[in-house]
C-alpha atoms as a PDB file:
ATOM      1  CA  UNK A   1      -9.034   9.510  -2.572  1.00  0.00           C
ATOM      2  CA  UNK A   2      -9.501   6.858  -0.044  1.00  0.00           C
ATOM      3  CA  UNK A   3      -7.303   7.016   3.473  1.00  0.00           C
ATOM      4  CA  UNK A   4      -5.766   4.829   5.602  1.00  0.00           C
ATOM      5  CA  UNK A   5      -5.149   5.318   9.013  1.00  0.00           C
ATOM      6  CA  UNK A   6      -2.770   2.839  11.402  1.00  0.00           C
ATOM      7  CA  UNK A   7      -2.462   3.317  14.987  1.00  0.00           C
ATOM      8  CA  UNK A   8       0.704   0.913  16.047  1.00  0.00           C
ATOM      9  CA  UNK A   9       1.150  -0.579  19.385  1.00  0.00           C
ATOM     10  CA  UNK A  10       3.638   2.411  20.873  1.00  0.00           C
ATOM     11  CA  UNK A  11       0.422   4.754  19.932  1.00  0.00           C
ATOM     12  CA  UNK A  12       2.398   5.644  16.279  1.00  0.00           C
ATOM     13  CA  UNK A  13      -0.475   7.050  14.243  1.00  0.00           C
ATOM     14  CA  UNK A  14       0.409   6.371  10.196  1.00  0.00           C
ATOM     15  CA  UNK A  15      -2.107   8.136   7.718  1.00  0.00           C
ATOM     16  CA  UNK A  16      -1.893   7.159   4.055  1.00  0.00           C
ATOM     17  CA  UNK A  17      -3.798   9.005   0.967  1.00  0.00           C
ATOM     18  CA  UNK A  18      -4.210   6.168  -2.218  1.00  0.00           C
ATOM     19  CA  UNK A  19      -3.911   7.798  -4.824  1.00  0.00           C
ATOM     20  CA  UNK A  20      -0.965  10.011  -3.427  1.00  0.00           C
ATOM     21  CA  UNK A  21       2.039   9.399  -5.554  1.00  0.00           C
ATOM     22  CA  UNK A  22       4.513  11.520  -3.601  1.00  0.00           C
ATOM     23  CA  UNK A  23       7.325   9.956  -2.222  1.00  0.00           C
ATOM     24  CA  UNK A  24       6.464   6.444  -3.290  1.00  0.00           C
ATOM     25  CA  UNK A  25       9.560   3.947  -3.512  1.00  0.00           C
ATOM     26  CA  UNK A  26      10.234   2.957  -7.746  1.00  0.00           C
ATOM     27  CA  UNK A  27       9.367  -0.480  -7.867  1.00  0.00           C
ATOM     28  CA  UNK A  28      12.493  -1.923  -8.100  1.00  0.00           C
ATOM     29  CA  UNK A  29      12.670  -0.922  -3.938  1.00  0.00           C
ATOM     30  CA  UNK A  30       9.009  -2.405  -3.552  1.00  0.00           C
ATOM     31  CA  UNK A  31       9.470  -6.574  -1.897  1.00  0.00           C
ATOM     32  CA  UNK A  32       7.239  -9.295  -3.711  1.00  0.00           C
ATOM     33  CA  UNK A  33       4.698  -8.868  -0.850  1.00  0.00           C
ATOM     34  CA  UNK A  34       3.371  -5.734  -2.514  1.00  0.00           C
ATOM     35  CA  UNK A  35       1.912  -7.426  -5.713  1.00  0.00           C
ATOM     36  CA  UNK A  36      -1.786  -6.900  -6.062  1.00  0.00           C
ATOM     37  CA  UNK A  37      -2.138 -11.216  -5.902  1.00  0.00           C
ATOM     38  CA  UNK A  38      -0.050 -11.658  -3.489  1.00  0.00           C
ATOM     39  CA  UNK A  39      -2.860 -12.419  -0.589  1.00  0.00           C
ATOM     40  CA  UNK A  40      -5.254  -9.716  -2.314  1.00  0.00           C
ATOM     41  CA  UNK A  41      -7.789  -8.925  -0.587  1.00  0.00           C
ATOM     42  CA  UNK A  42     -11.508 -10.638  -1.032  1.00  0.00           C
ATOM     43  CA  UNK A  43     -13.402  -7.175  -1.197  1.00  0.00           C
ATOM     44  CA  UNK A  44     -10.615  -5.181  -3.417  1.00  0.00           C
ATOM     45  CA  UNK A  45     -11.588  -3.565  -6.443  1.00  0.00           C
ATOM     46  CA  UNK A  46      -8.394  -3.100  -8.215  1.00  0.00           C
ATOM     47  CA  UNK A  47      -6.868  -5.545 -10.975  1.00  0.00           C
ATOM     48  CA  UNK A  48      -3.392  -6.392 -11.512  1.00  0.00           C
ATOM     49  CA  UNK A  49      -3.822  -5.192 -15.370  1.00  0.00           C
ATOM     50  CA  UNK A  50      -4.152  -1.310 -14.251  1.00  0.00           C
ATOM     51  CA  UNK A  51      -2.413  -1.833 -10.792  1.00  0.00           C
ATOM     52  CA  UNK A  52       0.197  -4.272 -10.719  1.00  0.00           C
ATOM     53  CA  UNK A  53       0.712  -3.159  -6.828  1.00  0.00           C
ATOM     54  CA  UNK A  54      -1.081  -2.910  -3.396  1.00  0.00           C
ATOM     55  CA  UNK A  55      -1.595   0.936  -3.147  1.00  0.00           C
ATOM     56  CA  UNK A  56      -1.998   0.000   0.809  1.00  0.00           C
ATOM     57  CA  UNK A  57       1.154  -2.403   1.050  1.00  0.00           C
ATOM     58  CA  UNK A  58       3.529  -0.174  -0.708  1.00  0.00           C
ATOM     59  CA  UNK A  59       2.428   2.808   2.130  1.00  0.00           C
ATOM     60  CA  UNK A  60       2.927   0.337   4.670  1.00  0.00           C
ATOM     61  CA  UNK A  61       6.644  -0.822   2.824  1.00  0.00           C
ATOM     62  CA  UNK A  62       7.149   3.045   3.742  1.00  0.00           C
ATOM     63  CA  UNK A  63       7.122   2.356   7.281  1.00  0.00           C
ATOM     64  CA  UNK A  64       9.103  -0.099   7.420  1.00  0.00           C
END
């Protein structure tokens, strides 16, 4: 399991476990930005074929 851990500007600290599928949004709720290829990133691992979303952007979609 890999985390992620965001520190905001007003000192908000936001930890997120991939792999964690508790209290995920379906993804009918999940915006466009959260596709894998949209702006993927250059070093991820993942493929579109076994994970059609950004674990990472739909935790971050949570905060929002």
């Amino acid at each position: 399991m890999t985390v992620y851990e965001f520190t905001l500007a007003d000192g908000q600290v936001h930890r997120f476990a991939i792999g964690e599928e508790e209290g995920r949004p379906s993804t009918s709720e999940l915006p466009s930005w959260t596709v894998l290829g949209f702006h993927q990133c250059r070093n991820c691992p993942l493929q579109a074929s076994q994970s059609p979303r950004c674990p990472p952007a739909v935790d971050v979609f949570r905060i929002t």
